[in-house]
Protein backbone atom coordinates (compact mmCIF):
# COMPACT_ATOMS: atom_id res chain seq x y z
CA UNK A 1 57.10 42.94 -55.00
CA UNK A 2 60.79 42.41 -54.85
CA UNK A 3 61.00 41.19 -51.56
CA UNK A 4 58.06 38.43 -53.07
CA UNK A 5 59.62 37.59 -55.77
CA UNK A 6 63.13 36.81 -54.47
CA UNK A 7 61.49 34.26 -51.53
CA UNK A 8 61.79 31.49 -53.51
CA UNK A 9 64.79 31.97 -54.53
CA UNK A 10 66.09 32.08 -50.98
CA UNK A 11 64.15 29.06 -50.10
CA UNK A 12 65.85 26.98 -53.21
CA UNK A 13 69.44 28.05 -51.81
CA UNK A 14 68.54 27.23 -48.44
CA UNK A 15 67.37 23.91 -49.16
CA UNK A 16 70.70 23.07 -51.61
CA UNK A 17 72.54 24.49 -48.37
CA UNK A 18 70.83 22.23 -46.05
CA UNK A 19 70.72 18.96 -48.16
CA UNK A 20 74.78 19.31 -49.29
CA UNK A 21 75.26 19.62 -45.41
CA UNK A 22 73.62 16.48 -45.03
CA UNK A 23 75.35 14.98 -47.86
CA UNK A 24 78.99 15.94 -46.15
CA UNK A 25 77.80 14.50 -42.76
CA UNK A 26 76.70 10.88 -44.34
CA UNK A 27 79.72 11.19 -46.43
CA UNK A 28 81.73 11.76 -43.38
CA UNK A 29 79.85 9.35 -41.38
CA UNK A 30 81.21 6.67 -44.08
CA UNK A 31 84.75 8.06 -44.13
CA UNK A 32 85.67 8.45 -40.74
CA UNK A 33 86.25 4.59 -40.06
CA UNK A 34 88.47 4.32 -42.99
CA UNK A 35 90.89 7.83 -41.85
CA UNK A 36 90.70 6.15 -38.57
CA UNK A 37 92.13 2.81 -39.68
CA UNK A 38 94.89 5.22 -41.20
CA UNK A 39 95.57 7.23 -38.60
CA UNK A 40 96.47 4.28 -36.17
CA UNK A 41 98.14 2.44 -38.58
CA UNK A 42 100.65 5.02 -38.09
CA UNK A 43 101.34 4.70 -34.51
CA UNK A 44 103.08 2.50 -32.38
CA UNK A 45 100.82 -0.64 -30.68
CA UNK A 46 101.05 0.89 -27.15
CA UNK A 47 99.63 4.13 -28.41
CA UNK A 48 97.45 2.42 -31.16
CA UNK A 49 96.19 0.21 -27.99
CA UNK A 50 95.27 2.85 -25.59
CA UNK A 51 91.95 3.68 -24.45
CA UNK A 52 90.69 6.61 -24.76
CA UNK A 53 92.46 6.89 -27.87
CA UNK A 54 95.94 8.88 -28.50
CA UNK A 55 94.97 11.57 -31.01
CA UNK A 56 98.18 12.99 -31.33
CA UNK A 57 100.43 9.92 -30.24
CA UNK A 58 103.68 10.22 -32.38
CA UNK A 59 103.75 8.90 -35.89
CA UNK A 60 105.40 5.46 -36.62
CA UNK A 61 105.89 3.17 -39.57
CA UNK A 62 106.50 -0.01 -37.59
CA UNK A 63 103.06 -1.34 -38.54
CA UNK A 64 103.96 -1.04 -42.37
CA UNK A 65 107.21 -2.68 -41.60
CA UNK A 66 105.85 -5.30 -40.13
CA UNK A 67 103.55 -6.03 -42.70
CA UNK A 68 105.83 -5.63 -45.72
CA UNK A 69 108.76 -8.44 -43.64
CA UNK A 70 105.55 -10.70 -43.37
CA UNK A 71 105.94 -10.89 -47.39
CA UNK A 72 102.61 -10.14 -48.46
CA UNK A 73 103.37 -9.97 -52.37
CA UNK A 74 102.55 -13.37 -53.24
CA UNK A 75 98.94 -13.26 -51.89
CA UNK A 76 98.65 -9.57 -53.28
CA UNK A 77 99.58 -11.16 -56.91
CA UNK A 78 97.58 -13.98 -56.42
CA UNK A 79 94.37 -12.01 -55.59
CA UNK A 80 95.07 -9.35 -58.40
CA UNK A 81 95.44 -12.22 -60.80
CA UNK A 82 92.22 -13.71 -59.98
CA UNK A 83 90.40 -10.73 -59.71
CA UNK A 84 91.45 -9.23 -63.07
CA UNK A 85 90.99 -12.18 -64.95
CA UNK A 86 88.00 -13.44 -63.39
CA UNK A 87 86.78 -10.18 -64.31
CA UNK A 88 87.66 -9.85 -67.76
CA UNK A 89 86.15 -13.71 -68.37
CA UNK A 90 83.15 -12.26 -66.69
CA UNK A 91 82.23 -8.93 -68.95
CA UNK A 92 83.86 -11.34 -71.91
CA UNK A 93 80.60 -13.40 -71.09
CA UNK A 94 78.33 -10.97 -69.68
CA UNK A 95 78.14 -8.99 -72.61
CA UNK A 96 76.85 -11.29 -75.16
CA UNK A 97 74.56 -12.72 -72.55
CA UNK A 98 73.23 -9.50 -72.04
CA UNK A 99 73.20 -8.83 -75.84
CA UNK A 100 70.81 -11.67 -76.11
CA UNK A 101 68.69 -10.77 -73.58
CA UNK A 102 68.06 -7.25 -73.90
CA UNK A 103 68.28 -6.42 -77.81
CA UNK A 104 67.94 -9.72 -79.47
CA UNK A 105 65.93 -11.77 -76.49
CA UNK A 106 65.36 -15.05 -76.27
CA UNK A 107 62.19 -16.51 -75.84
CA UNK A 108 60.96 -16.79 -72.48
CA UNK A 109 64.31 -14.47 -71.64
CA UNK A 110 62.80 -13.32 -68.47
CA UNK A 111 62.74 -16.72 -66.83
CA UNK A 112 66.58 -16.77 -67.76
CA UNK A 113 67.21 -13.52 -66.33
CA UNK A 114 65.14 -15.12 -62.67
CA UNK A 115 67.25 -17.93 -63.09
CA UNK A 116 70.45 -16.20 -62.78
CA UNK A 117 69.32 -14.32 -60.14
CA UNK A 118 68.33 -17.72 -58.20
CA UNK A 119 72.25 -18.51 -58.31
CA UNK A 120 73.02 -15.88 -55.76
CA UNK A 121 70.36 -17.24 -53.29
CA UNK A 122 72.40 -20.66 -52.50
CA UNK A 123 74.21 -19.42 -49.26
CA UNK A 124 77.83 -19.61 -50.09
CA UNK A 125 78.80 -21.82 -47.08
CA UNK A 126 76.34 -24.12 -48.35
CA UNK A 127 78.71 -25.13 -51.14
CA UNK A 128 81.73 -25.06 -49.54
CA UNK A 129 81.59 -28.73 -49.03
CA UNK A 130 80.84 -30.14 -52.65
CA UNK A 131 83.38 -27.72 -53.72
CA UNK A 132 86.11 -28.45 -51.33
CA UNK A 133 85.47 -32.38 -52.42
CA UNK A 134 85.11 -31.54 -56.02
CA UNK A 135 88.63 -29.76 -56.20
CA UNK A 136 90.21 -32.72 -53.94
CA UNK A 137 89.26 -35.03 -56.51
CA UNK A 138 90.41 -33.14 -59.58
CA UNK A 139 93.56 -32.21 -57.61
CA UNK A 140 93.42 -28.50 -57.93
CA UNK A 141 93.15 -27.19 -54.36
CA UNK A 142 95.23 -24.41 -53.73
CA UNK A 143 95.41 -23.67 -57.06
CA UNK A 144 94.72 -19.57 -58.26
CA UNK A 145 92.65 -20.69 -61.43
CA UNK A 146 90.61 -22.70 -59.59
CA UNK A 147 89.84 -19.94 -57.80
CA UNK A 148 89.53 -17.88 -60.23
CA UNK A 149 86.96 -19.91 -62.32
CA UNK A 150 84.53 -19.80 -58.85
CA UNK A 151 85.07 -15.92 -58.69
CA UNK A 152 84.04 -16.21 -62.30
CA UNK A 153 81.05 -18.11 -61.78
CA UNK A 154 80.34 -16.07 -59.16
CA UNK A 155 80.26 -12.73 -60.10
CA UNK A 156 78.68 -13.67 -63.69
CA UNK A 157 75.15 -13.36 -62.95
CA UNK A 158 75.29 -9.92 -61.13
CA UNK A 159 77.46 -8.77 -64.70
CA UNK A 160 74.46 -10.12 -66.72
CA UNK A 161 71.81 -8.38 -64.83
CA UNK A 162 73.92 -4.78 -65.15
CA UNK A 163 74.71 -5.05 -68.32
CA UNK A 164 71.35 -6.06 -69.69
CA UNK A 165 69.99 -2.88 -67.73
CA UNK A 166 72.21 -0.80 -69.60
CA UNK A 167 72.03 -2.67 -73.07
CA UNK A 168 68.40 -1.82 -73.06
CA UNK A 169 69.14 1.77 -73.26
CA UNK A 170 70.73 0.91 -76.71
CA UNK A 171 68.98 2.97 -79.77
CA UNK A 172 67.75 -0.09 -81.64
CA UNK A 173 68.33 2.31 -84.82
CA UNK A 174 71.86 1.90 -84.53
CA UNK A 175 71.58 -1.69 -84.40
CA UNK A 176 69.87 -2.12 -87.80
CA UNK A 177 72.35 0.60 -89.50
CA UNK A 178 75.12 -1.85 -88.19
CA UNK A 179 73.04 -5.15 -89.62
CA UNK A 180 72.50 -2.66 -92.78
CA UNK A 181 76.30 -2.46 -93.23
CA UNK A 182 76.75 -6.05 -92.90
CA UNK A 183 78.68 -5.90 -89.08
CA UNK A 184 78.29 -9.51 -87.68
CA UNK A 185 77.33 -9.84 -84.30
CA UNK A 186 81.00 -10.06 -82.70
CA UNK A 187 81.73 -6.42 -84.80
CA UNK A 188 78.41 -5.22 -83.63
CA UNK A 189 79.15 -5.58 -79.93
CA UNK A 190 82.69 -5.08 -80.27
CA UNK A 191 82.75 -1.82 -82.51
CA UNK A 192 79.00 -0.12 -81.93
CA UNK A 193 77.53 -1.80 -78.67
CA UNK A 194 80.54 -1.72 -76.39
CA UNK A 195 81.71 1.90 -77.03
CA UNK A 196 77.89 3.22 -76.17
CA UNK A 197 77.29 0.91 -73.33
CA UNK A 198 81.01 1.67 -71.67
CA UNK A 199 80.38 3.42 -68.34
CA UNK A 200 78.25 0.65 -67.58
CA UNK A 201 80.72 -1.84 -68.62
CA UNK A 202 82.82 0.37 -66.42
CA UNK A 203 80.57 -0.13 -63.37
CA UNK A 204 79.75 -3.87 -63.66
CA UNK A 205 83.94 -4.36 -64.21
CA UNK A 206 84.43 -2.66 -60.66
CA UNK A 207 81.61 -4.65 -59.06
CA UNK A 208 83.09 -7.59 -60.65
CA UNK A 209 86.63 -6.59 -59.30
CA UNK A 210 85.85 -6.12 -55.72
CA UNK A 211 83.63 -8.93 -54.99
CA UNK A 212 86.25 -11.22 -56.03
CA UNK A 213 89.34 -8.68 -53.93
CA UNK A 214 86.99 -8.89 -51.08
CA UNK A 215 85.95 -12.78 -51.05
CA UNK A 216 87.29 -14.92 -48.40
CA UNK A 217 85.32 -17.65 -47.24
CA UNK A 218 86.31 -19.94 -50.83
CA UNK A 219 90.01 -18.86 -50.32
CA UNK A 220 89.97 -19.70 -47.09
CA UNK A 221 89.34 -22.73 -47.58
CA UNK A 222 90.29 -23.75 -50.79
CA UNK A 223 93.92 -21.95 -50.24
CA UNK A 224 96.29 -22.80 -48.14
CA UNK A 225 100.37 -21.34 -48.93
CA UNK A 226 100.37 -21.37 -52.91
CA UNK A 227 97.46 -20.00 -54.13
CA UNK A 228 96.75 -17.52 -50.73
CA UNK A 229 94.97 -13.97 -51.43
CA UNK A 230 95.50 -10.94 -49.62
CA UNK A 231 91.96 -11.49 -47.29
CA UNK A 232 93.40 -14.78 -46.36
CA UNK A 233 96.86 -13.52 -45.57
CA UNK A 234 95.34 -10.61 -43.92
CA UNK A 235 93.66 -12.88 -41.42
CA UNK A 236 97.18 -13.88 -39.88
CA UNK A 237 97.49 -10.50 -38.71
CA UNK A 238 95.06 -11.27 -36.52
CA UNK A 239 96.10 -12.85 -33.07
CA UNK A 240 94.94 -13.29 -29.29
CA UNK A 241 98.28 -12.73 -28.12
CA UNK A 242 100.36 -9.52 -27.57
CA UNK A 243 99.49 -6.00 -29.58
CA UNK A 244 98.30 -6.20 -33.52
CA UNK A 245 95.88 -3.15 -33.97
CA UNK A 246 98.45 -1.14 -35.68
CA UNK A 247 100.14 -3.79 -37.65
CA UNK A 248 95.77 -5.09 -38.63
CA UNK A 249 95.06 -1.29 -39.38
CA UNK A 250 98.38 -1.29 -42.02
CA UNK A 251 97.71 -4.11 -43.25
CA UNK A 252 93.85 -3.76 -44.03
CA UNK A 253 95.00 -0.41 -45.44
CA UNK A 254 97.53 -1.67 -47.99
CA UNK A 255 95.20 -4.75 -48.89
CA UNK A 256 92.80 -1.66 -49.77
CA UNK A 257 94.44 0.69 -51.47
CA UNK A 258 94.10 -1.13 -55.40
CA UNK A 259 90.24 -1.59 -54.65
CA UNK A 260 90.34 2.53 -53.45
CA UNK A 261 92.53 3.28 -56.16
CA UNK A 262 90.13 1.61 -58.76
CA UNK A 263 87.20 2.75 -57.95
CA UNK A 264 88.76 6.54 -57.67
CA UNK A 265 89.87 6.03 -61.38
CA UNK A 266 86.55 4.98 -62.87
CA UNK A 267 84.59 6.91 -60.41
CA UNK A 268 83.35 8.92 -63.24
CA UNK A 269 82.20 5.92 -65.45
CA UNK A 270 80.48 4.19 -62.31
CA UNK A 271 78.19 7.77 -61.89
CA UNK A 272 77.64 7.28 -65.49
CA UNK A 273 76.64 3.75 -65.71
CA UNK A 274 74.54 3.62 -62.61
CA UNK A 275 72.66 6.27 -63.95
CA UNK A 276 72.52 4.85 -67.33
CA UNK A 277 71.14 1.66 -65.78
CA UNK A 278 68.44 3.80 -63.88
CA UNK A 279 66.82 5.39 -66.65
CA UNK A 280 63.69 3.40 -68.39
């Protein structure tokens, strides 16, 4: 009877065993390029260079060195300005967008909803041209706000379809009390909507933050000394002559570390709001 009773038991703590095992080796699997990149950006280029790899070549800086004499805090400015703001401008906008769509909609708000979605199937190389000619003529190439107002643009309609998933999880009660207490609709998102709804705010803010860190094909080419992000001056690192793979492997790390560091700090709000946007 005992031995019966405690089989399932076993089984449950086997399986748990089995799948966090699995969970480790996927995790691992998706960590082990980036401790890689880490580990030889702290070697020398001849040992970073050999093949089969130097495990346990000595330790060296001169990749960080050489990356910090290149003067890379312009472009890292640049790209944290646009990213933050273009951010902000984008949950700013996504918000009451999603307000409108999810609480209060609008008629035919589902068409709205396909029609931002249809935004993000216009390859982006396909409007590198009438943008490049559209900022010659208005004189802003190489200019961080114009940049920033693309990364904007860009990232808006992915922050309108996350927050709307997560808006809809809203107690409409709440909602009337506020309209029962007289709140206005900027108090009502401000003071009762955006405190309930703020892991997901949280998650569609980092989303936000490193599509526009990561993009490089519009600063590329809109960019050239002045307005130049970190992906861009990253890129220089990279040469056909002489040894680079430590000096690339410092580099990519240091251009990493605030999109690392971010999502390490709202790690817990993205598990929240992902899950708050799954529920229905």
């Amino acid at each position: 009877m005992t031995t019966t009773a405690g089989a399932p038991g076993t089984t449950s703590r086997r399986t748990n065993i089995l799948l966090g095992g699995a969970a480790w080796v996927i995790g691992l699997l998706f960590v082990a390029p980036v401790l890689w990149m880490v580990l030889t950006s702290f070697h020398a280029e001849t040992d970073a260079a050999q093949n089969p790899p130097a495990f346990f070549a000595p330790l060296s800086t001169d990749g960080y060195q050489a990356f910090f004499d290149a003067g890379p805090w312009p472009p890292l400015l640049n790209s944290l300005t646009a990213s933050v703001v273009s951010t902000a401008l984008c949950i700013a906008l996504a918000l009451p967008a999603a307000y409108a769509l999810s609480i209060k909609p609008v008629e035919k708000w589902t068409d709205v909803m396909f029609f931002f979605l249809s935004t993000k199937m216009l390859p982006l190389v396909a409007a590198i041209m009438p943008l490049y000619l559209f900022a010659s003529q208005l004189q802003v190439l190489d200019n961080i706000w114009f940049l920033t107002l693309l990364y904007t643009a860009m990232n808006l309609p992915i922050a309108v379809w996350m927050l709307r998933s997560f808006l809809a999880e809203v107690p409409v009660e709440m909602l009337e009390a506020a309209q029962i207490d007289g709140a206005g609709l900027l108090r009502t998102l401000t003071r009762i909507v955006a405190p309930v709804v703020m892991p997901g705010i949280a998650a569609a803010s980092l989303i936000c933050f490193i599509f526009s860190w990561n993009e490089l094909l519009l600063a590329r080419v809109l960019t050239s000394t002045v307005a130049q992000t970190a992906p861009v001056f990253l890129t220089g690192f990279v040469t056909s002559q002489g040894l680079f793979l430590a000096q690339v492997c410092a580099a990519s790390f240091v251009v990493s570390l605030p999109v690392l560091i971010a999502g390490f700090a709202a790690q817990d709000k993205l598990v929240q709001g992902l899950s708050l946007g799954a529920v229905k």
